[in-house]
Protein backbone atom coordinates (compact mmCIF):
# COMPACT_ATOMS: atom_id res chain seq x y z
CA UNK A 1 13.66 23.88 124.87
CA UNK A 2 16.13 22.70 122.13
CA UNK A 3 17.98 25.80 122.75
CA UNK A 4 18.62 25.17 126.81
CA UNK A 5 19.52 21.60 126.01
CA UNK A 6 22.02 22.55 123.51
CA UNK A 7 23.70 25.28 125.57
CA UNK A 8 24.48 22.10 128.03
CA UNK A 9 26.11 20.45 125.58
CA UNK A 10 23.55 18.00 124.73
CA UNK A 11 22.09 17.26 121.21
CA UNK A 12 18.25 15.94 121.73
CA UNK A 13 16.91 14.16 118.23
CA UNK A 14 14.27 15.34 116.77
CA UNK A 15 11.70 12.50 117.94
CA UNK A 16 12.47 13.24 121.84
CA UNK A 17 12.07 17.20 121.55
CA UNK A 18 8.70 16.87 119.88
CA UNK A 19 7.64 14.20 122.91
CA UNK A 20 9.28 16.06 125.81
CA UNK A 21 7.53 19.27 123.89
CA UNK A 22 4.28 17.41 124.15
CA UNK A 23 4.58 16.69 127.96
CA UNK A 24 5.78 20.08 128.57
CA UNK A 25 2.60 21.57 126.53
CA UNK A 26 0.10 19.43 128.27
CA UNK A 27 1.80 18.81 131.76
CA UNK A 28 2.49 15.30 131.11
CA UNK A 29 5.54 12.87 132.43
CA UNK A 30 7.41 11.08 130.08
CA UNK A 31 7.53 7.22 131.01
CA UNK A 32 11.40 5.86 129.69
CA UNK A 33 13.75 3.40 130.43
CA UNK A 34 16.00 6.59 128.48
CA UNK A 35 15.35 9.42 131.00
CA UNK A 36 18.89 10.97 130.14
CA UNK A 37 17.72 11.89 126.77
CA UNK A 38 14.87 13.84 128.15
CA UNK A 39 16.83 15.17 131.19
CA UNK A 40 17.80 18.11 129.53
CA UNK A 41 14.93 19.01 128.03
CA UNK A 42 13.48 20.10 131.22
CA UNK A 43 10.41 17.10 131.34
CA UNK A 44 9.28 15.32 134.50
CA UNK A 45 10.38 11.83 133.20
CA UNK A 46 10.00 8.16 135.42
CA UNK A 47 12.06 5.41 134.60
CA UNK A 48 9.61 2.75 134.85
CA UNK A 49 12.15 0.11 134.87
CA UNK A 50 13.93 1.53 137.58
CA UNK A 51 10.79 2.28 139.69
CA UNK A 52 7.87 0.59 138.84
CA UNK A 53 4.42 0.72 139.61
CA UNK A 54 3.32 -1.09 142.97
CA UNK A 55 1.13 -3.50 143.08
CA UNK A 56 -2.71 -2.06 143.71
């Protein structure tokens, strides 16, 4: 995961590979207002600020 992000020129920290590792483990989405730092890490992310939730 580190490795594909990397070959795009991109330098994930530590904290966001273990998350976007976590989602990708358990088929989870990562909720950020920072979706390009999981972008290349191949994660469904949702900016929640940018789209958020209707109303119910």
């Amino acid at each position: 995961m580190e490795e594909a992000a990397s070959a795009q020129g991109k330098n994930p920290g530590l904290a966001d590979t273990l998350i976007a590792a976590s989602a990708a483990t358990n088929d989870l989405t990562v909720i950020t207002a920072n979706v390009r730092h999981f972008e290349a890490l191949g994660v469904w992310c949702w900016n929640i600020l940018k789209d958020p939730p209707g109303p119910d």
